[in-house]
Protein backbone atom coordinates (compact mmCIF):
# COMPACT_ATOMS: atom_id res chain seq x y z
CA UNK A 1 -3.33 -0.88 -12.66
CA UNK A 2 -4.98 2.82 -12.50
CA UNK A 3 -4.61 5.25 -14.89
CA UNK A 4 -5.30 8.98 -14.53
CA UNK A 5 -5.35 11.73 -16.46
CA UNK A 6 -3.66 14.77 -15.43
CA UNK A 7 -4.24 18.55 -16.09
CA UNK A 8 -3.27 21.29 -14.64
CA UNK A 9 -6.07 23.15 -13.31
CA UNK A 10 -7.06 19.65 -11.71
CA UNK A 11 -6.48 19.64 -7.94
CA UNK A 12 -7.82 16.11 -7.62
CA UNK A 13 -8.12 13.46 -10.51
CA UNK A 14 -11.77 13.46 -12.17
CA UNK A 15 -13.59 10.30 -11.46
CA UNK A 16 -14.54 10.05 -15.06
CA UNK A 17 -10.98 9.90 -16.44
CA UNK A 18 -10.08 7.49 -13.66
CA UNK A 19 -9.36 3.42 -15.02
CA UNK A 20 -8.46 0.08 -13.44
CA UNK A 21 -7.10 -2.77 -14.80
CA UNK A 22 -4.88 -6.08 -14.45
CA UNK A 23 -2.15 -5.25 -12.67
CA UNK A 24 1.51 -6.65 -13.47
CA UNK A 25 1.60 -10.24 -12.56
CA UNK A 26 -2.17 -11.04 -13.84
CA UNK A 27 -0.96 -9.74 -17.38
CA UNK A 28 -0.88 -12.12 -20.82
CA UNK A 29 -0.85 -9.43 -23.73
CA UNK A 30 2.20 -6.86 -23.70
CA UNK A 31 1.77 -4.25 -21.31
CA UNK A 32 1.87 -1.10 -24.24
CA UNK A 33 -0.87 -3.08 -25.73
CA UNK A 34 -2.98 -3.49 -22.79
CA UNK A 35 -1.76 0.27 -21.73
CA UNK A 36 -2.72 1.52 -25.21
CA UNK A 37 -6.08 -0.19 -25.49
CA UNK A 38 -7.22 1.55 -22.53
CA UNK A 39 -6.11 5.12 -22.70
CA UNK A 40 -7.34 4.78 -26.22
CA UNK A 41 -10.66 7.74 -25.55
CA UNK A 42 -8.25 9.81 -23.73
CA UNK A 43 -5.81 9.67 -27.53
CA UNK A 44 -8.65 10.20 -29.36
CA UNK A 45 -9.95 13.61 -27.36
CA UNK A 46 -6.05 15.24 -27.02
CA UNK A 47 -4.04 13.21 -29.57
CA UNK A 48 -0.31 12.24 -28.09
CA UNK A 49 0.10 12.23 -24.61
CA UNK A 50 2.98 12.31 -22.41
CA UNK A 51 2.89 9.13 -20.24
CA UNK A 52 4.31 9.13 -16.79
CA UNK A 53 4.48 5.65 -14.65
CA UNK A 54 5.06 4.38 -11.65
CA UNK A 55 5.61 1.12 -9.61
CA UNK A 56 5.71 -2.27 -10.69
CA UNK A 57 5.69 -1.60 -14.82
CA UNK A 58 9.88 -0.37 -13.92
CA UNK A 59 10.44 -4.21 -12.26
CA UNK A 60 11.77 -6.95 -14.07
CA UNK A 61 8.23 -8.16 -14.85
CA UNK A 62 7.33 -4.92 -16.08
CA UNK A 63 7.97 -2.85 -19.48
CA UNK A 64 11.30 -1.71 -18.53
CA UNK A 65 13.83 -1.57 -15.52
CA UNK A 66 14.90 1.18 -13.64
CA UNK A 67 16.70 1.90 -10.90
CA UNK A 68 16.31 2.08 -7.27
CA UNK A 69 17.40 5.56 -5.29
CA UNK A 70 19.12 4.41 -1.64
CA UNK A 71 17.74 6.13 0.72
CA UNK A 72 18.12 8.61 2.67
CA UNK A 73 16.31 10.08 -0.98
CA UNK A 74 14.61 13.52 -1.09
CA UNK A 75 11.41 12.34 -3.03
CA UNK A 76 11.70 15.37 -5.74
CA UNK A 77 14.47 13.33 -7.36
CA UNK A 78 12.34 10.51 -9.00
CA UNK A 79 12.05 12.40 -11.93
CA UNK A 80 15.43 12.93 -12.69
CA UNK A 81 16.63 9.05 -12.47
CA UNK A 82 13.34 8.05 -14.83
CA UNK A 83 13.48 5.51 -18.05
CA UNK A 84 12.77 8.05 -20.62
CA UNK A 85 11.90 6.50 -23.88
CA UNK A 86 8.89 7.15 -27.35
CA UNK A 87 6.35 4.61 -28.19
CA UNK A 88 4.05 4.91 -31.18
CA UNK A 89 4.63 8.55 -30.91
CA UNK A 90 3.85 9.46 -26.81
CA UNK A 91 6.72 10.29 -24.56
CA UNK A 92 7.25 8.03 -22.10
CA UNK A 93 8.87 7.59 -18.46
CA UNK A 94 8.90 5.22 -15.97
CA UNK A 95 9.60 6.19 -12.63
CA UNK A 96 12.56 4.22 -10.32
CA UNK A 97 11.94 2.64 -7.31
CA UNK A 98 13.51 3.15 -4.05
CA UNK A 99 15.42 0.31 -1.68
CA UNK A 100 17.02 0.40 2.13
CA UNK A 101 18.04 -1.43 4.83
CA UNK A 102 15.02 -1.74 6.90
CA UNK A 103 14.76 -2.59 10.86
CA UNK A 104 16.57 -6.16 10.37
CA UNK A 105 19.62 -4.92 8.36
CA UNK A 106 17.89 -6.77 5.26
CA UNK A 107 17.64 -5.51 2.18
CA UNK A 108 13.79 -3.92 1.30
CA UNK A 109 12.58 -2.35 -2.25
CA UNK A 110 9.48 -0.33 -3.01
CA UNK A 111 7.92 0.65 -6.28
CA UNK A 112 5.10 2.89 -6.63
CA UNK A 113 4.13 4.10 -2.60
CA UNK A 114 7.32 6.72 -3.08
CA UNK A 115 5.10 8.59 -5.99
CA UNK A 116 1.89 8.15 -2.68
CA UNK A 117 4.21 9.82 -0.18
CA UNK A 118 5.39 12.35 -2.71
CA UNK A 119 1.61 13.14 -3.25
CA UNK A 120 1.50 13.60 0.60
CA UNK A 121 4.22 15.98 0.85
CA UNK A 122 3.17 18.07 -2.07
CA UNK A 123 -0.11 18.70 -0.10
CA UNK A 124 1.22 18.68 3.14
CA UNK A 125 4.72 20.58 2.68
CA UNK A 126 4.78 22.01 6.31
CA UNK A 127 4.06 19.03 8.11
CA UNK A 128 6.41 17.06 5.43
CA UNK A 129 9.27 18.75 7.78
CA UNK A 130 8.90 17.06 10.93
CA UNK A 131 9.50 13.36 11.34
CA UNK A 132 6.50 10.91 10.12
CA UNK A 133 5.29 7.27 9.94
CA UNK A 134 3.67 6.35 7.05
CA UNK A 135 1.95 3.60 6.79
CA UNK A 136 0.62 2.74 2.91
CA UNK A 137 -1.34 -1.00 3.29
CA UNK A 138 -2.00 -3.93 0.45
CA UNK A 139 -0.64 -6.72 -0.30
CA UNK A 140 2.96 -5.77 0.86
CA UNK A 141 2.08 -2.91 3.05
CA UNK A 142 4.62 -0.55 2.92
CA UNK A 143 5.98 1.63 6.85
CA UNK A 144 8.03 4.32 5.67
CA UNK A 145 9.54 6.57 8.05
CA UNK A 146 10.06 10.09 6.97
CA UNK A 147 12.27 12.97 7.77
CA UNK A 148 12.89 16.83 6.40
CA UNK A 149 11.27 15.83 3.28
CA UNK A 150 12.76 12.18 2.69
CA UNK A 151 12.36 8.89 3.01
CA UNK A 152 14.94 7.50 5.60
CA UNK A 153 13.80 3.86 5.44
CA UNK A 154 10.96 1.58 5.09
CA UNK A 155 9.51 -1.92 5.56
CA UNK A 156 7.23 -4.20 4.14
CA UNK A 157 5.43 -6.47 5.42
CA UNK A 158 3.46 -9.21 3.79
CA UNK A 159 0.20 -9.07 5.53
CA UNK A 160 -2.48 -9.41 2.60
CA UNK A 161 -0.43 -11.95 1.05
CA UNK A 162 -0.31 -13.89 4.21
CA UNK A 163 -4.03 -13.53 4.83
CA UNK A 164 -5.20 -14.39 1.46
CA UNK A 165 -2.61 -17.22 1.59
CA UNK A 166 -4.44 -18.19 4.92
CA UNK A 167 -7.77 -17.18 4.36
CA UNK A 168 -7.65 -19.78 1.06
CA UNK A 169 -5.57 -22.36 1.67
CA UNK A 170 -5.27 -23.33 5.29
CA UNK A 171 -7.39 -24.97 7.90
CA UNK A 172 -8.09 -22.33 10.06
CA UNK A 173 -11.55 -21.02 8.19
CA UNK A 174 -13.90 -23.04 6.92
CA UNK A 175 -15.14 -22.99 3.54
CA UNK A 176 -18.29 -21.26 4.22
CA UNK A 177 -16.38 -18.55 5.98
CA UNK A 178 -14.58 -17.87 2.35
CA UNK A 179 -17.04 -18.62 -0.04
CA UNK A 180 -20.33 -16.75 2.16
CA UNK A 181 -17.88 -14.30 3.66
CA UNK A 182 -20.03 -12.11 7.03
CA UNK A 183 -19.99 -8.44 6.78
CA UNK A 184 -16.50 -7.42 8.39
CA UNK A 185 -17.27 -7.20 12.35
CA UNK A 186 -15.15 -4.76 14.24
CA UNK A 187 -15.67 -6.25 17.23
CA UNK A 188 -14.08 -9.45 16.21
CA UNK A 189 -11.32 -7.77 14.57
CA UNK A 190 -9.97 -5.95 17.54
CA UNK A 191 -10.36 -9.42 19.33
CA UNK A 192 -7.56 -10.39 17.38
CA UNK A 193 -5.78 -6.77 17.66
CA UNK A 194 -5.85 -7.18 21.48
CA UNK A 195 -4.60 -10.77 21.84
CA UNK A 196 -1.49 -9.90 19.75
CA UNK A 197 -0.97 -6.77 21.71
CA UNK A 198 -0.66 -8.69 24.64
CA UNK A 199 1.29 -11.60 23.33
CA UNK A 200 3.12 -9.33 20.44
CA UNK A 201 6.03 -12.67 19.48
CA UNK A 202 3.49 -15.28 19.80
CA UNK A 203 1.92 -14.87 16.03
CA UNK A 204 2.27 -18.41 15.15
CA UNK A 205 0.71 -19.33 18.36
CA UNK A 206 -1.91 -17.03 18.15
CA UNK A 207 -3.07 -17.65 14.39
CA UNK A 208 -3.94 -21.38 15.35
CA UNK A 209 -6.58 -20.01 17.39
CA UNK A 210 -8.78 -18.73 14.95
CA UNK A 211 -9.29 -22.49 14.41
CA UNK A 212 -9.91 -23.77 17.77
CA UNK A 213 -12.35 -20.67 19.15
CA UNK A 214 -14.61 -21.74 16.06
CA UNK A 215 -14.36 -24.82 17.26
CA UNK A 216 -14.74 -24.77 20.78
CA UNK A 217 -17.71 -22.26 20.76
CA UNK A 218 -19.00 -21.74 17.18
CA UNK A 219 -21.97 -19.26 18.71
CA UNK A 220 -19.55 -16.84 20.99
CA UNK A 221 -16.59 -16.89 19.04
CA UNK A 222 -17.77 -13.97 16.28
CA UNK A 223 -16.32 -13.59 12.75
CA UNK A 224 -13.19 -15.85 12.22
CA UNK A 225 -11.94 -13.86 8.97
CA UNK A 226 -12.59 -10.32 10.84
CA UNK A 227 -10.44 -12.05 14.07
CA UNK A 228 -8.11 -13.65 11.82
CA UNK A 229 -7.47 -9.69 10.29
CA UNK A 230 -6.92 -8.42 13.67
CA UNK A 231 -4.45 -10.64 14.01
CA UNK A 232 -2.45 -10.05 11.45
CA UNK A 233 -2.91 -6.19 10.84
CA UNK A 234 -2.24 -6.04 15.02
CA UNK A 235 1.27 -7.35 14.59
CA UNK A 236 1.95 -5.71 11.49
CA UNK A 237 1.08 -2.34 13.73
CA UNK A 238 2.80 -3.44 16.65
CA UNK A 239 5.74 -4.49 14.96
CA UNK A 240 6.43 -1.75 12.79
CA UNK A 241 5.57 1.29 15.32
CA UNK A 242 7.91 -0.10 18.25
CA UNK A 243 10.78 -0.58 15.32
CA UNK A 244 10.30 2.37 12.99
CA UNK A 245 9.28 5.32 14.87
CA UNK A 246 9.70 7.17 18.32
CA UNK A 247 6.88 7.18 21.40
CA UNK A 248 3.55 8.76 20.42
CA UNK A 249 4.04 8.82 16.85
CA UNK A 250 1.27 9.79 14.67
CA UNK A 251 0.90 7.77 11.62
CA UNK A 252 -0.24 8.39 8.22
CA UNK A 253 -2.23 6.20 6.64
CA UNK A 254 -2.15 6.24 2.60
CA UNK A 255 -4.56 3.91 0.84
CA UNK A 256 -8.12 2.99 -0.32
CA UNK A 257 -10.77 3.57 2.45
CA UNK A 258 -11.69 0.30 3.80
CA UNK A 259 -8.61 -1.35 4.44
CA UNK A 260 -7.11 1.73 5.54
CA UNK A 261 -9.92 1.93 8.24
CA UNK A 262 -9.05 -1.80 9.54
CA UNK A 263 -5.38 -0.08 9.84
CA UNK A 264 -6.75 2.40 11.67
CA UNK A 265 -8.78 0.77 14.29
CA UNK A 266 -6.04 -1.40 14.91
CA UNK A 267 -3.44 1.59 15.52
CA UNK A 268 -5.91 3.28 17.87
CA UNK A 269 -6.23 -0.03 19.59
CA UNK A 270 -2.86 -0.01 20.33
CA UNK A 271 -2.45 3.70 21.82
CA UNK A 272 -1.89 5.68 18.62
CA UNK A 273 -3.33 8.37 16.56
CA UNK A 274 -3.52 7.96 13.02
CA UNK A 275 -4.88 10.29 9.91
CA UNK A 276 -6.24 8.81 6.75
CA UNK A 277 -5.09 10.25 2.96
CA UNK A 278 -6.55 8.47 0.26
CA UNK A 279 -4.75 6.44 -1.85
CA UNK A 280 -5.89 7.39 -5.64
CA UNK A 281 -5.67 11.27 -4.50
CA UNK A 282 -2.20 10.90 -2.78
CA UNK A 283 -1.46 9.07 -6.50
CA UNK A 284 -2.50 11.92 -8.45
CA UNK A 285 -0.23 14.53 -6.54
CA UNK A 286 2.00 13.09 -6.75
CA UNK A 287 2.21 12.72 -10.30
CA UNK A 288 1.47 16.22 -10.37
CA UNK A 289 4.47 17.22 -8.20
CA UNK A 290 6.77 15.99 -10.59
């Protein structure tokens, strides 16, 4: 969770009126409780506020469901299809969510990176025009492909999951690997990027390897998470540029700093350009757009 609070003659949210918390999944109390506990200084200085959310508080884990928009969906319309409501005296609304038919013909849903590339837009309306790639990484990372304003259709692909999943719970890295993680090493990373580019439906294949190059040659074979990363975030990139976008795409990258960098290297590695927005930022605008 991240909370913000929003004026108008803010062009950029305030660190100091910036909080995290739990997010959805990791909650045990009621979420207006939790919500309410938190915002609690921000009552105090301006009294009722009017509350505006987004993502995974609208699921059917969260406080209460809304819809999705199909897309083709010009972005500017979230507002209009929120779940309006009053609790303990604040206005409320909860944003929808937004679902497609991705790549695969299968069915794909997204809750809270439409309010990012909103944000994006907002600051960016000229370029917003021509046809983009966005690409918004975390757990699910979200490739949204956009055009004259809207979102035409996305993916999402599970590649934190599947790393954490991997990173925790398989053979491939030993303990010490996890527990006295290195210093992420670039070099190892694009390792990874570069054997995936090369052998881009051999995933599986390639993932046991992490295992054997550690064992084979423990000194030469550099940082197993950092290689396992490159794996994963190369065929993530691979994948979703050749089946979401055109030739010499430039993709946008929405999201905190440091992942969005590993993103990055990766997409350069693989003959594209890419530009960074950060995630909290692209947040805020978009809030403010609506």
């Amino acid at each position: 969770m991240r909370a913000m609070l929003c004026a108008s003659d803010r062009h950029a949210p305030d660190k100091s009126d910036l909080i995290f918390g739990e997010g959805i999944a990791k909650l045990n109390r009621p979420i207006a409780e939790i919500l309410f506990e938190l915002i609690e200084p921000w009552v105090d200085r301006f009294g009722k506020l009017d509350i505006v959310m987004a993502g995974m508080v609208g699921s059917n884990i969260g406080w209460r469901t809304t819809q999705y928009l199909n897309c083709p969906t010009p972005l500017a319309n979230l507002a209009e299809y929120a779940e309006i409501f009053e609790h303990s005296g604040h206005n409320i609304s909860i944003l929808p969510g937004v679902r497609c038919h991705n790549a695969m013909g299968q069915p794909d849903l997204m809750r809270g990176e439409e309010l990012q590339i909103l944000g994006w837009i907002a600051s960016n309306p000229d370029a917003a025009q021509e046809e983009r790639l966005f690409c918004l990484p975390g757990t699910h990372t979200k490739w949204a492909r956009l055009s004259h304003g809207q979102i035409e259709s996305f993916t999402t692909a599970l590649t934190g999951e599947l790393f954490g999943v991997l990173q925790r719970h398989s053979i491939l890295l030993p303990k010490q690997d996890v527990v006295f993680a290195q210093p992420f090493s670039k070099e190892s990373f694009l390792n990874g990027v570069n054997l995936i580019g090369k052998q881009p439906y051999s995933l599986l294949h390639a993932l046991f390897s992490t295992r054997t190059r550690l064992l084979t040659d423990p000194e030469g074979s550099g940082d197993a998470p950092s290689y396992l990363s490159g794996l994963l975030i190369g065929s993530d990139v691979k994948t979703a540029i050749e089946n979401c976008s055109k030739p010499g795409v430039k993709v946008e990258i929405i999201g905190e700093q440091s992942l969005a960098e590993k993103y990055g290297f990766a997409i350069k590695q693989l003959g594209h350009d890419y530009h960074i927005s950060d995630g909290v930022d692209a947040v805020y605008a978009g809030f403010m757009a609506l």
